[in-house]
ModelCIF file with pLDDT and N, C-alpha, C, O atoms, coordinates in Angstrom:
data_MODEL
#
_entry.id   MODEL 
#
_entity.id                         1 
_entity.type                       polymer 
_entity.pdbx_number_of_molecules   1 
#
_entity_poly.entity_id                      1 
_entity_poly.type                           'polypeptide(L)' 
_entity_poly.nstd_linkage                   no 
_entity_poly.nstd_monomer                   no 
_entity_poly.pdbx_seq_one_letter_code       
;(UNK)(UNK)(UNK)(UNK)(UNK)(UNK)(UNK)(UNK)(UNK)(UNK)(UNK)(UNK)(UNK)(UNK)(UNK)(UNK)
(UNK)(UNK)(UNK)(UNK)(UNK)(UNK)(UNK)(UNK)(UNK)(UNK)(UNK)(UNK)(UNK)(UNK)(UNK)(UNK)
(UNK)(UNK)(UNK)(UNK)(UNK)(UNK)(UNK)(UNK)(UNK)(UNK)(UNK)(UNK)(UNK)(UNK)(UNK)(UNK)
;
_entity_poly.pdbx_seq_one_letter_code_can   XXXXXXXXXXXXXXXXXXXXXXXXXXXXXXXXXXXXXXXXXXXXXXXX 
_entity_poly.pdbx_strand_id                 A 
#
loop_
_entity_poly_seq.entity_id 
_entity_poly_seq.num 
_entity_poly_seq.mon_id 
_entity_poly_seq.hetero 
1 1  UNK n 
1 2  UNK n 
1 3  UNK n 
1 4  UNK n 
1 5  UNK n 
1 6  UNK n 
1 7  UNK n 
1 8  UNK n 
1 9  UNK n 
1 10 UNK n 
1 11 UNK n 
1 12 UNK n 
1 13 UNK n 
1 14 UNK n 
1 15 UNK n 
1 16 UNK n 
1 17 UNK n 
1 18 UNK n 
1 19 UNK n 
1 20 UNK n 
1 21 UNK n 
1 22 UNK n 
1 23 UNK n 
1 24 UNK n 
1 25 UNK n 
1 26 UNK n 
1 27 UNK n 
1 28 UNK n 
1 29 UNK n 
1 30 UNK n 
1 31 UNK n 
1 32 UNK n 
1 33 UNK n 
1 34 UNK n 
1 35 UNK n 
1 36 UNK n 
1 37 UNK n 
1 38 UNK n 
1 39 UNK n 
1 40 UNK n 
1 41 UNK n 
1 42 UNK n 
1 43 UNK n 
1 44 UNK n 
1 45 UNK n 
1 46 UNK n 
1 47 UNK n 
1 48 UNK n 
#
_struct_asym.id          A 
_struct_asym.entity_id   1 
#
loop_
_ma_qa_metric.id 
_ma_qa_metric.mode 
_ma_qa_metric.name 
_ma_qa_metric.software_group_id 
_ma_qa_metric.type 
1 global pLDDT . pLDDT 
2 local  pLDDT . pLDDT 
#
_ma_qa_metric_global.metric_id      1 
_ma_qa_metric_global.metric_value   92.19 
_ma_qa_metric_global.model_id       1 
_ma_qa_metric_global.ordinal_id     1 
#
loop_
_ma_qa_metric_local.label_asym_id 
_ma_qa_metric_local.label_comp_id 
_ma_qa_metric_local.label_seq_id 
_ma_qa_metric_local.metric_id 
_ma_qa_metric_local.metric_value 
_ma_qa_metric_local.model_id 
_ma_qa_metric_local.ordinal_id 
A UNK 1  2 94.00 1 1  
A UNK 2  2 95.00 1 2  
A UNK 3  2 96.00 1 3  
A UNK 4  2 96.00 1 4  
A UNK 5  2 95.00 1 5  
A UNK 6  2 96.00 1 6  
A UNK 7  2 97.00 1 7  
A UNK 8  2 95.00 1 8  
A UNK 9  2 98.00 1 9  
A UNK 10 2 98.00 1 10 
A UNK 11 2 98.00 1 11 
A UNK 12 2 98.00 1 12 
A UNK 13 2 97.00 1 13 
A UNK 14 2 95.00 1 14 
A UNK 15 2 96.00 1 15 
A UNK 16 2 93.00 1 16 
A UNK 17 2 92.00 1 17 
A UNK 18 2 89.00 1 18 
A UNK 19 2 90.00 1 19 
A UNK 20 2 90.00 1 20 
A UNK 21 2 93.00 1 21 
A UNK 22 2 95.00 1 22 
A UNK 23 2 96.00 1 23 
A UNK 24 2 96.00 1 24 
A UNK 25 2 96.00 1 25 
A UNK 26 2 98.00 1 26 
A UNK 27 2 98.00 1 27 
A UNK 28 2 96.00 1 28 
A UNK 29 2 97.00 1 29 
A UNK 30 2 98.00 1 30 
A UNK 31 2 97.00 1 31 
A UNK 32 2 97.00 1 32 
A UNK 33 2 98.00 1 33 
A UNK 34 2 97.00 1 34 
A UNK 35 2 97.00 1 35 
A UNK 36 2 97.00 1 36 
A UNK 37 2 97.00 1 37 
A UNK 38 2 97.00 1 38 
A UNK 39 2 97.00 1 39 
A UNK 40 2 94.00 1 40 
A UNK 41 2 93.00 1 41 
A UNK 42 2 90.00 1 42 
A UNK 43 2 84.00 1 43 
A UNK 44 2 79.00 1 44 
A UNK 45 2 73.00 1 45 
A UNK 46 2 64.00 1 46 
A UNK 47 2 57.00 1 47 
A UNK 48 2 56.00 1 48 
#
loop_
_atom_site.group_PDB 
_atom_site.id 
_atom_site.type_symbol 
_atom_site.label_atom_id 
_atom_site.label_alt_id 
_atom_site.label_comp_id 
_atom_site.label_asym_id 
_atom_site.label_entity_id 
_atom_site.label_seq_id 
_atom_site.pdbx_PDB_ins_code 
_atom_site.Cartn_x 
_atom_site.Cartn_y 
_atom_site.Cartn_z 
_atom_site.occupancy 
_atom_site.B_iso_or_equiv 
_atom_site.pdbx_formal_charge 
_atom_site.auth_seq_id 
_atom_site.auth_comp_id 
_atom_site.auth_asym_id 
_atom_site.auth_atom_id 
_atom_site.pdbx_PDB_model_num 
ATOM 1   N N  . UNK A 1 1  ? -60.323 8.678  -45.277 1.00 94.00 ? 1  UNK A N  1 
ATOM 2   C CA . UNK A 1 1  ? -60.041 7.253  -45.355 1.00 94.00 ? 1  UNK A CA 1 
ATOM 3   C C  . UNK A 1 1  ? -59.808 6.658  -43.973 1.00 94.00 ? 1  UNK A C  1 
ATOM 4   O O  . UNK A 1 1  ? -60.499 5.706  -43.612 1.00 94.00 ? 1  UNK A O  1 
ATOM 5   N N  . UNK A 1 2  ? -58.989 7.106  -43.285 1.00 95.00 ? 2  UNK A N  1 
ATOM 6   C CA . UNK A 1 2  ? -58.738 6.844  -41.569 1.00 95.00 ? 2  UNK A CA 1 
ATOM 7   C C  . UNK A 1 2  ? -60.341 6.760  -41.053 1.00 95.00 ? 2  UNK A C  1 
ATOM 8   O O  . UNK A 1 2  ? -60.855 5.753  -40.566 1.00 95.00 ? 2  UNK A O  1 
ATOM 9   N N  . UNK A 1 3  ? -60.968 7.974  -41.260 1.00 96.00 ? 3  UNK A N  1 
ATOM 10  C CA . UNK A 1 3  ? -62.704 7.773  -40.380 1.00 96.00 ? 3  UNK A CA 1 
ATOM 11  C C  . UNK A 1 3  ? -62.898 6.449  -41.267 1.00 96.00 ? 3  UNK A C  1 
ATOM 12  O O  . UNK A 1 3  ? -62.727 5.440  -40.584 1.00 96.00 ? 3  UNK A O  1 
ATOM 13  N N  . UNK A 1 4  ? -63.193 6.201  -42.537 1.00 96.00 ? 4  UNK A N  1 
ATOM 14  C CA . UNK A 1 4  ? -63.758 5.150  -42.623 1.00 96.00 ? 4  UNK A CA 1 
ATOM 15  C C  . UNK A 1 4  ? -63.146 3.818  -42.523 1.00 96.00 ? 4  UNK A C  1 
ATOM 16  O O  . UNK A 1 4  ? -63.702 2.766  -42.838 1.00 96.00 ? 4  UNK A O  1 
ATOM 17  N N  . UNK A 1 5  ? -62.160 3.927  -42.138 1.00 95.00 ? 5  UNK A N  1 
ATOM 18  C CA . UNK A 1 5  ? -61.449 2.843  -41.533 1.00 95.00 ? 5  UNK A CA 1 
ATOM 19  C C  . UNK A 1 5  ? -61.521 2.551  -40.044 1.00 95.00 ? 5  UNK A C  1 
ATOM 20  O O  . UNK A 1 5  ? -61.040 1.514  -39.586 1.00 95.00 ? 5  UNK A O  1 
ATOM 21  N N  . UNK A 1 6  ? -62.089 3.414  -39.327 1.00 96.00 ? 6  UNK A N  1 
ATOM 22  C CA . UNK A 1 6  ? -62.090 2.782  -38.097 1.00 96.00 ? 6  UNK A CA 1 
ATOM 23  C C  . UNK A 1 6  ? -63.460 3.064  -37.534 1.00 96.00 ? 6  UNK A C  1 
ATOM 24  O O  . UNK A 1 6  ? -63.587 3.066  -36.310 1.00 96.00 ? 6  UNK A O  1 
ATOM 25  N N  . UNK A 1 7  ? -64.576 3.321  -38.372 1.00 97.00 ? 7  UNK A N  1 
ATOM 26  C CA . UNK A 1 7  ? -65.836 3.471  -37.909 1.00 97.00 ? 7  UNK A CA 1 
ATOM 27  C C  . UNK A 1 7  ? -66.487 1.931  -37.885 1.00 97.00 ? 7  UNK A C  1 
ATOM 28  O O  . UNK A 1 7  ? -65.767 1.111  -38.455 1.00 97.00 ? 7  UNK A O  1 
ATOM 29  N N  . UNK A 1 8  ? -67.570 1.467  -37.392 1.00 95.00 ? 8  UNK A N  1 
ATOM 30  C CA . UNK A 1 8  ? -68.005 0.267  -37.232 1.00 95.00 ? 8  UNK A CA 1 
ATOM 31  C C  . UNK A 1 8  ? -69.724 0.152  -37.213 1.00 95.00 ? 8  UNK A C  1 
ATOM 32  O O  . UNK A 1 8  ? -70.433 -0.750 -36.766 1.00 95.00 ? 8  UNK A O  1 
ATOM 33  N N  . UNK A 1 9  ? -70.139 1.603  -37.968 1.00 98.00 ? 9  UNK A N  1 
ATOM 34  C CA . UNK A 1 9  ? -71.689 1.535  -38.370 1.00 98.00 ? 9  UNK A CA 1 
ATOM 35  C C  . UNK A 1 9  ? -71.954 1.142  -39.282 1.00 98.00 ? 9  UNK A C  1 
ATOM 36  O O  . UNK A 1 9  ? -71.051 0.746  -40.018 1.00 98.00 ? 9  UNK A O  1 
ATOM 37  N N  . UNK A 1 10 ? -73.208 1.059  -39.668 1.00 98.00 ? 10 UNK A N  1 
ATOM 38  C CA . UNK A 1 10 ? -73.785 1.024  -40.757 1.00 98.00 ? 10 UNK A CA 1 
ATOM 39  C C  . UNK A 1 10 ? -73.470 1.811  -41.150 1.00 98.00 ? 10 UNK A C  1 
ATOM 40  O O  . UNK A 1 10 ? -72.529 1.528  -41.891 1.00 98.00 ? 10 UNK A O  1 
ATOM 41  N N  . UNK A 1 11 ? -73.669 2.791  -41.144 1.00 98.00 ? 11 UNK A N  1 
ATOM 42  C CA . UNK A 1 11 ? -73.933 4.041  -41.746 1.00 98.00 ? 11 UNK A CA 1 
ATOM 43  C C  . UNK A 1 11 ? -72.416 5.255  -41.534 1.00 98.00 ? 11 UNK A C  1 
ATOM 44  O O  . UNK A 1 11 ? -71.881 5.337  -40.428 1.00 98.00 ? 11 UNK A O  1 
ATOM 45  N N  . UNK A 1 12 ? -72.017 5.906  -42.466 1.00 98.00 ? 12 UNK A N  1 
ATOM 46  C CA . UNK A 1 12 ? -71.198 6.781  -41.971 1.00 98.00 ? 12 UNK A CA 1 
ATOM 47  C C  . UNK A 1 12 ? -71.088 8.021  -42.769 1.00 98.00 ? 12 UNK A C  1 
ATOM 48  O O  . UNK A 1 12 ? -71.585 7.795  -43.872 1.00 98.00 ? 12 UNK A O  1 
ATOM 49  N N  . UNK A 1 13 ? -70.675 9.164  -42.691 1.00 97.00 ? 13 UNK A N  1 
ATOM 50  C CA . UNK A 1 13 ? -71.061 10.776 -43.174 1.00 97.00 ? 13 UNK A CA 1 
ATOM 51  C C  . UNK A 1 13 ? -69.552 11.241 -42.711 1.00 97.00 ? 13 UNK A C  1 
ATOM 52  O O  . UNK A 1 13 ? -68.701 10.783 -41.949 1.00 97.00 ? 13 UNK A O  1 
ATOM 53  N N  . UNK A 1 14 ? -69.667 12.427 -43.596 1.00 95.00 ? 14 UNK A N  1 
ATOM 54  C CA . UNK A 1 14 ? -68.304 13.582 -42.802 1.00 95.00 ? 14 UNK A CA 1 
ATOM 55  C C  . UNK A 1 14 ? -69.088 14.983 -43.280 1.00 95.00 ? 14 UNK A C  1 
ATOM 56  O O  . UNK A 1 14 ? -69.881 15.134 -44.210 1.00 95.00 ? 14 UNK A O  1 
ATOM 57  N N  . UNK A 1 15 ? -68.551 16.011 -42.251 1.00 96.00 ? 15 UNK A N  1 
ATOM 58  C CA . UNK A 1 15 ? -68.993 17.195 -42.698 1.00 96.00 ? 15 UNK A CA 1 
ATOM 59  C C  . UNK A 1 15 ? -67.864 17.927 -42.706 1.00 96.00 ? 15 UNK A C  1 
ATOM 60  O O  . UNK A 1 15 ? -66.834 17.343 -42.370 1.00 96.00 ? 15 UNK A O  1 
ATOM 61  N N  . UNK A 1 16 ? -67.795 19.249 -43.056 1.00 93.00 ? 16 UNK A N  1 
ATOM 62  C CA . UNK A 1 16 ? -65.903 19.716 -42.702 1.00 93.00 ? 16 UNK A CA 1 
ATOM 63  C C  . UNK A 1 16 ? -66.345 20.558 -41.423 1.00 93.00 ? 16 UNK A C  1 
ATOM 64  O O  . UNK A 1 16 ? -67.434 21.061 -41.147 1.00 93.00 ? 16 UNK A O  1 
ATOM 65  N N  . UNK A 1 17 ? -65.229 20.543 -40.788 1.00 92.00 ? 17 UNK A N  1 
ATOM 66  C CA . UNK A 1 17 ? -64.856 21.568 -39.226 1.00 92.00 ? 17 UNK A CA 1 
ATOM 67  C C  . UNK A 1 17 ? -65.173 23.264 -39.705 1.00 92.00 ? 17 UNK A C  1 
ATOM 68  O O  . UNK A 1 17 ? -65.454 24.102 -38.849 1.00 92.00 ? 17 UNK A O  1 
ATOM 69  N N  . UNK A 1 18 ? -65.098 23.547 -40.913 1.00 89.00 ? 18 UNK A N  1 
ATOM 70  C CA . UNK A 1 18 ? -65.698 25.111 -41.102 1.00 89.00 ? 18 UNK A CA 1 
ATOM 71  C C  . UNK A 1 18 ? -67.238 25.379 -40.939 1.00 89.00 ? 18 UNK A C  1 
ATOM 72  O O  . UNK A 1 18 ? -67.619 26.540 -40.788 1.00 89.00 ? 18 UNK A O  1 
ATOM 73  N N  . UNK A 1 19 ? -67.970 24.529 -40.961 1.00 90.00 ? 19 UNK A N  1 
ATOM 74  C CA . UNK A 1 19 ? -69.610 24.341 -40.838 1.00 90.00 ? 19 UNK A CA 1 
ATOM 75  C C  . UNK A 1 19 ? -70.483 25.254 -41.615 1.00 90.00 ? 19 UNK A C  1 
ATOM 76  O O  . UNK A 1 19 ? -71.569 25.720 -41.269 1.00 90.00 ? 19 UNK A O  1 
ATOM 77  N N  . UNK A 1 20 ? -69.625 25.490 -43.075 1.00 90.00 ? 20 UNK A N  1 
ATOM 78  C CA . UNK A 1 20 ? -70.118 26.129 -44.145 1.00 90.00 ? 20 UNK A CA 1 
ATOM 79  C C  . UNK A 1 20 ? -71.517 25.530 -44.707 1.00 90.00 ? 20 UNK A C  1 
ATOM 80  O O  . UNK A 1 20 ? -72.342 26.166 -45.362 1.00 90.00 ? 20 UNK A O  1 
ATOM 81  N N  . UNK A 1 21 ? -71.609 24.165 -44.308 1.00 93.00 ? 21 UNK A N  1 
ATOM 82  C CA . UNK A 1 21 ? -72.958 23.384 -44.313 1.00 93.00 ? 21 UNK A CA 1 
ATOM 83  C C  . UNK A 1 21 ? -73.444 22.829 -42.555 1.00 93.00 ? 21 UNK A C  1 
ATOM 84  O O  . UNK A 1 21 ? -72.646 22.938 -41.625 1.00 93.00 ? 21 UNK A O  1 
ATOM 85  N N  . UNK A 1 22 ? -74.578 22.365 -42.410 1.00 95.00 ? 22 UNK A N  1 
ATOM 86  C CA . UNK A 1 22 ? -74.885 22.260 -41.062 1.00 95.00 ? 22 UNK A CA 1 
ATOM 87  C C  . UNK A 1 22 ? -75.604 20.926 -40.881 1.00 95.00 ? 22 UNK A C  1 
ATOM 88  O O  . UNK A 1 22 ? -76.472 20.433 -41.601 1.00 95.00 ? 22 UNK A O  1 
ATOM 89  N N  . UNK A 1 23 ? -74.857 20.277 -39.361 1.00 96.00 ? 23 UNK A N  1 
ATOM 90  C CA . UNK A 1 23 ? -74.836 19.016 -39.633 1.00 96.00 ? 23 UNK A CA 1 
ATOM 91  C C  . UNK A 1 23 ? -76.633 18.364 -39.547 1.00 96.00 ? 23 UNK A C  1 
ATOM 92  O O  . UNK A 1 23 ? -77.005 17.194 -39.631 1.00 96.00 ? 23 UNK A O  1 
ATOM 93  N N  . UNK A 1 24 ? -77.429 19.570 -39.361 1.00 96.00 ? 24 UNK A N  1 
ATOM 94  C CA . UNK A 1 24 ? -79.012 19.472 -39.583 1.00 96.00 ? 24 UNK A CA 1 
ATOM 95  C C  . UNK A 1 24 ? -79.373 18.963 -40.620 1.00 96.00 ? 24 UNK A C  1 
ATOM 96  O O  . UNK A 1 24 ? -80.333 18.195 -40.678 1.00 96.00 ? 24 UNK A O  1 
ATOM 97  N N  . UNK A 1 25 ? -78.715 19.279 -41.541 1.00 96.00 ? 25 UNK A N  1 
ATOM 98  C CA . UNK A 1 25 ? -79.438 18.681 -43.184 1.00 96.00 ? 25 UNK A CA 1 
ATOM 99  C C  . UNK A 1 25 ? -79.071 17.174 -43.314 1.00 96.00 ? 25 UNK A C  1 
ATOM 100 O O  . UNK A 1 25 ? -79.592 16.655 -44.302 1.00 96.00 ? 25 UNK A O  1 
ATOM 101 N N  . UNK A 1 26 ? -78.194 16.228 -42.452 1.00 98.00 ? 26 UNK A N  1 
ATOM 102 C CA . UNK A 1 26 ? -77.397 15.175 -42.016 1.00 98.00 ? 26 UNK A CA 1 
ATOM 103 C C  . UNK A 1 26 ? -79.025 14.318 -42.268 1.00 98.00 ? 26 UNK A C  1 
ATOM 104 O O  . UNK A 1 26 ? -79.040 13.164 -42.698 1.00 98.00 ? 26 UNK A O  1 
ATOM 105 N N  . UNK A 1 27 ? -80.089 14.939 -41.993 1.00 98.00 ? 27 UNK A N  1 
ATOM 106 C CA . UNK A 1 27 ? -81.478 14.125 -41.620 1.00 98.00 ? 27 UNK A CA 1 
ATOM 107 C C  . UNK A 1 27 ? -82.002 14.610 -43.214 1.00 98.00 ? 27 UNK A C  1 
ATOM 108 O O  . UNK A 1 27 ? -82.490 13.721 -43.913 1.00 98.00 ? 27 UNK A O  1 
ATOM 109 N N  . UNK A 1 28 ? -81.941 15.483 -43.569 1.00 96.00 ? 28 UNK A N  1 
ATOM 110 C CA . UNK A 1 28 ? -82.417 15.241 -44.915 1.00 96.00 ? 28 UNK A CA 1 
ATOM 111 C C  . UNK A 1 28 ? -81.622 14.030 -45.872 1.00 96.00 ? 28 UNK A C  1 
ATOM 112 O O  . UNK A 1 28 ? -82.245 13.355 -46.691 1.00 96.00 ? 28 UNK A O  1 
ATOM 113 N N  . UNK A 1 29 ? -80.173 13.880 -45.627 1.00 97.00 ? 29 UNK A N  1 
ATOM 114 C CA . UNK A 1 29 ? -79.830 12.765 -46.602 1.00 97.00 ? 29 UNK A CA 1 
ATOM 115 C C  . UNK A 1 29 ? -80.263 11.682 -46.132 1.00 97.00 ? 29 UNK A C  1 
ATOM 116 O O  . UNK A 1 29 ? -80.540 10.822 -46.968 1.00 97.00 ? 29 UNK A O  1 
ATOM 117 N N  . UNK A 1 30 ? -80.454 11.373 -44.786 1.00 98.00 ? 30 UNK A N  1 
ATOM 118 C CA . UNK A 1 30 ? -81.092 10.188 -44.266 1.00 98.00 ? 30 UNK A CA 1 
ATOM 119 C C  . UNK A 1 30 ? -82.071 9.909  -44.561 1.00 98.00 ? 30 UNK A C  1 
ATOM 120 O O  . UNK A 1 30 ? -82.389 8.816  -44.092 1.00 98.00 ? 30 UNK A O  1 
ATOM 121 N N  . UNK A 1 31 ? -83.279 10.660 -45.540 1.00 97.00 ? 31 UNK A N  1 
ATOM 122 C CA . UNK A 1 31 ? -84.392 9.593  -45.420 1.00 97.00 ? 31 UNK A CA 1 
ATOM 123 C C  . UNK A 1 31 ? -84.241 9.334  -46.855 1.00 97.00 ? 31 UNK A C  1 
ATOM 124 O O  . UNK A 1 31 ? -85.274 9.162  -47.502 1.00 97.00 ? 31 UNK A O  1 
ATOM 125 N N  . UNK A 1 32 ? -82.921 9.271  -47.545 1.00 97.00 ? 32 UNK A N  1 
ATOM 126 C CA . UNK A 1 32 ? -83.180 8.378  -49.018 1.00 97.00 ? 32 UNK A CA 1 
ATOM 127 C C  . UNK A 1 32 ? -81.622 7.609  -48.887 1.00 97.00 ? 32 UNK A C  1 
ATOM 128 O O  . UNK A 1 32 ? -81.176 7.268  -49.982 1.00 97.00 ? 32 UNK A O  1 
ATOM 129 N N  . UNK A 1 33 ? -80.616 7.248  -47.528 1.00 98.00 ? 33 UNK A N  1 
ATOM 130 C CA . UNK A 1 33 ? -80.195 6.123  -47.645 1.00 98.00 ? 33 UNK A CA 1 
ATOM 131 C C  . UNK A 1 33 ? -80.631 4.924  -47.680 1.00 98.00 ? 33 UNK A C  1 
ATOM 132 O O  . UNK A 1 33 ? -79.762 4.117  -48.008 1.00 98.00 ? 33 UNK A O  1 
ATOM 133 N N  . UNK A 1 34 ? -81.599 4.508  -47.479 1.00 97.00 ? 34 UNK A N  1 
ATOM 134 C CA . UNK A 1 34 ? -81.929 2.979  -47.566 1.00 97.00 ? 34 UNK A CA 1 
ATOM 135 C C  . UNK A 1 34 ? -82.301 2.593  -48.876 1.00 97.00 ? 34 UNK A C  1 
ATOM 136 O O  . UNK A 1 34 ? -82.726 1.456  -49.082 1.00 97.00 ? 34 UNK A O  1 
ATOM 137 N N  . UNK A 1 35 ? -82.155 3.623  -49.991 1.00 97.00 ? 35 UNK A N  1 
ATOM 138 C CA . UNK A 1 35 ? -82.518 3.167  -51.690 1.00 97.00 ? 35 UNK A CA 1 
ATOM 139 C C  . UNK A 1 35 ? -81.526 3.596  -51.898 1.00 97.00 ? 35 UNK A C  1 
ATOM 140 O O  . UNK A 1 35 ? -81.489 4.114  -53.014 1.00 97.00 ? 35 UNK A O  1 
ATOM 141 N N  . UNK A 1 36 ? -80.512 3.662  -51.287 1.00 97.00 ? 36 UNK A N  1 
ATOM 142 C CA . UNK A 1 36 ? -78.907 4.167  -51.904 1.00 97.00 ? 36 UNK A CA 1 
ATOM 143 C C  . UNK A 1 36 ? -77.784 3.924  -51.257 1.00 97.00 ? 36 UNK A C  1 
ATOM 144 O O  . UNK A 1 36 ? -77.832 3.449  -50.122 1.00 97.00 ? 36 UNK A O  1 
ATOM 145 N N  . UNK A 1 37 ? -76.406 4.254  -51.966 1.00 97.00 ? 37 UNK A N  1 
ATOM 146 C CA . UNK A 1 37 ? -75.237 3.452  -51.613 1.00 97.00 ? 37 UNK A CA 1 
ATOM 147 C C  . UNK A 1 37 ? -74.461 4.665  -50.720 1.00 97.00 ? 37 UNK A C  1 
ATOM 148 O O  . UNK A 1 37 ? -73.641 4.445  -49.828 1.00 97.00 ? 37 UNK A O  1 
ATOM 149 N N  . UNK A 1 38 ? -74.992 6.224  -51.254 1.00 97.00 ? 38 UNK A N  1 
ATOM 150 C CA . UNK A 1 38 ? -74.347 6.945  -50.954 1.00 97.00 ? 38 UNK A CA 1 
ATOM 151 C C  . UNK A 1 38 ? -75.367 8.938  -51.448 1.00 97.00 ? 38 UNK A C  1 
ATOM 152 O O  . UNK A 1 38 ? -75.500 9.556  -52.504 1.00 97.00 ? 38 UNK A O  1 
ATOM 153 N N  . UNK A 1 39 ? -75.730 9.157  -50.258 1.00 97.00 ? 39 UNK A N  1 
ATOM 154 C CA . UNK A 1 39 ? -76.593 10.481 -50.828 1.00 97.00 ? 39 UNK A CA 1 
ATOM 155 C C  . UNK A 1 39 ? -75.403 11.515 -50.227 1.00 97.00 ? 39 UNK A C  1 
ATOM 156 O O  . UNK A 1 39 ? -74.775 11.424 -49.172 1.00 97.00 ? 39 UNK A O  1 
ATOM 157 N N  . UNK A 1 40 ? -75.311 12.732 -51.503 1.00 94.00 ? 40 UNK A N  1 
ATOM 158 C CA . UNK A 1 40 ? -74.451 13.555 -51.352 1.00 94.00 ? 40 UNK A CA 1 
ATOM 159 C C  . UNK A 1 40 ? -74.905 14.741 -51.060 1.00 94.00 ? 40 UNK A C  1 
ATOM 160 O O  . UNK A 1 40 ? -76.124 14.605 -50.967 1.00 94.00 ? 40 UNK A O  1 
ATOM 161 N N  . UNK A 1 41 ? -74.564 16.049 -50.823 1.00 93.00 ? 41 UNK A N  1 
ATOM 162 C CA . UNK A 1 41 ? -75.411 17.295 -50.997 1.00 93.00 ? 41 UNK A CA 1 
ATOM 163 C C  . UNK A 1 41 ? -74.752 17.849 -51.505 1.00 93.00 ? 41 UNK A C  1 
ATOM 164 O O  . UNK A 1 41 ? -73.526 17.823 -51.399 1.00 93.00 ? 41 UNK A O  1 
ATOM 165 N N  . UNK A 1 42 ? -75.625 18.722 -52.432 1.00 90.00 ? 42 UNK A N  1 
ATOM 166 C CA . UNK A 1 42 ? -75.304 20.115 -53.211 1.00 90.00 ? 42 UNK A CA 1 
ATOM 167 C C  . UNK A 1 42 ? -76.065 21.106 -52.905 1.00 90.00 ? 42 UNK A C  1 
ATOM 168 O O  . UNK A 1 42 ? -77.285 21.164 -52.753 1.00 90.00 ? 42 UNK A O  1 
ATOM 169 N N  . UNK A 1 43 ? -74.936 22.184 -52.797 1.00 84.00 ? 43 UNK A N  1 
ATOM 170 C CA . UNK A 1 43 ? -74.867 22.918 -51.657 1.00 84.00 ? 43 UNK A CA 1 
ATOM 171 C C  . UNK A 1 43 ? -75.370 24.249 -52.872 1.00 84.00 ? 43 UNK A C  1 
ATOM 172 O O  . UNK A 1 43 ? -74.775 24.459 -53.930 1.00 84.00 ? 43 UNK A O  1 
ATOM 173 N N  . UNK A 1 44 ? -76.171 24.753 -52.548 1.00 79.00 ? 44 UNK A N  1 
ATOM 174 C CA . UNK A 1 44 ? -77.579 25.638 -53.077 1.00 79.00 ? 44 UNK A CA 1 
ATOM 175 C C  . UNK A 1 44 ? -77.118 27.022 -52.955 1.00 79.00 ? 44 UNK A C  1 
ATOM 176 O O  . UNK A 1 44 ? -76.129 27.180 -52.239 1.00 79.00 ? 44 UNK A O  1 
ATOM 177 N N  . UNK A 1 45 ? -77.602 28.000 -53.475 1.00 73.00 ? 45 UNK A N  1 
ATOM 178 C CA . UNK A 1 45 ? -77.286 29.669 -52.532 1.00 73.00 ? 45 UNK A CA 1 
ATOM 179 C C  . UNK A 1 45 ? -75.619 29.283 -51.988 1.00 73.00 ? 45 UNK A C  1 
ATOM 180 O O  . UNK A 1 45 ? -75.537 28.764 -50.875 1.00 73.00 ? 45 UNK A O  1 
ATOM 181 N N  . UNK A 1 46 ? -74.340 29.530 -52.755 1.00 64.00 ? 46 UNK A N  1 
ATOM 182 C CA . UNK A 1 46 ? -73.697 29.157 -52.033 1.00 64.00 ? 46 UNK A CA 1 
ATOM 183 C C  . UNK A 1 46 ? -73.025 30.611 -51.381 1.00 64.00 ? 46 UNK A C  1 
ATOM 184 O O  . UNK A 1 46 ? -73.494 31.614 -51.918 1.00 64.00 ? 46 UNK A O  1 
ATOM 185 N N  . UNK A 1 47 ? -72.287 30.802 -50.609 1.00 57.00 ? 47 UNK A N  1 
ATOM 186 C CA . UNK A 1 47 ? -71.838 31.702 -49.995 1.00 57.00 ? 47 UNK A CA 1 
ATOM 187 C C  . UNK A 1 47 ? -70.463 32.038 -50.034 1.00 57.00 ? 47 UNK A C  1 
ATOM 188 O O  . UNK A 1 47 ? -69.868 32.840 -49.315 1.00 57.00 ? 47 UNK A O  1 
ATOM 189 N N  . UNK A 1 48 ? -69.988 31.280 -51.029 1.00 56.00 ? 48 UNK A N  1 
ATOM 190 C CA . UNK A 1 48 ? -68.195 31.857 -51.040 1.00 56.00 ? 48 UNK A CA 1 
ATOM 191 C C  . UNK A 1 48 ? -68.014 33.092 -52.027 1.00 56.00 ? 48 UNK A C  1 
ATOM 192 O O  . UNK A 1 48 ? -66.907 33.610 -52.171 1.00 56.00 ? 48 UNK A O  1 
#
């Protein structure tokens, strides 16, 4: 809530500091924000 309170893009994302996901796939949700409010990922093969 704080990041999105003081960010000033268009656009804004979080990833977590463990980098159990990688902020590379950041470009796969990007090419279906502009038909959406909010693209999430689900996280595939998971590893825990």
């Amino acid at each position: 809530k704080a990041g999105f309170d003081h960010v000033d893009t268009n656009l804004v994302g979080y990833i977590d500091s463990d980098l159990q996901t990688t902020p590379e796939d950041f470009n796969i949700l990007l090419e279906h924000i502009e038909a959406y409010e909010l693209v999430t990922g689900v996280r595939s093969n998971r590893k825990d």
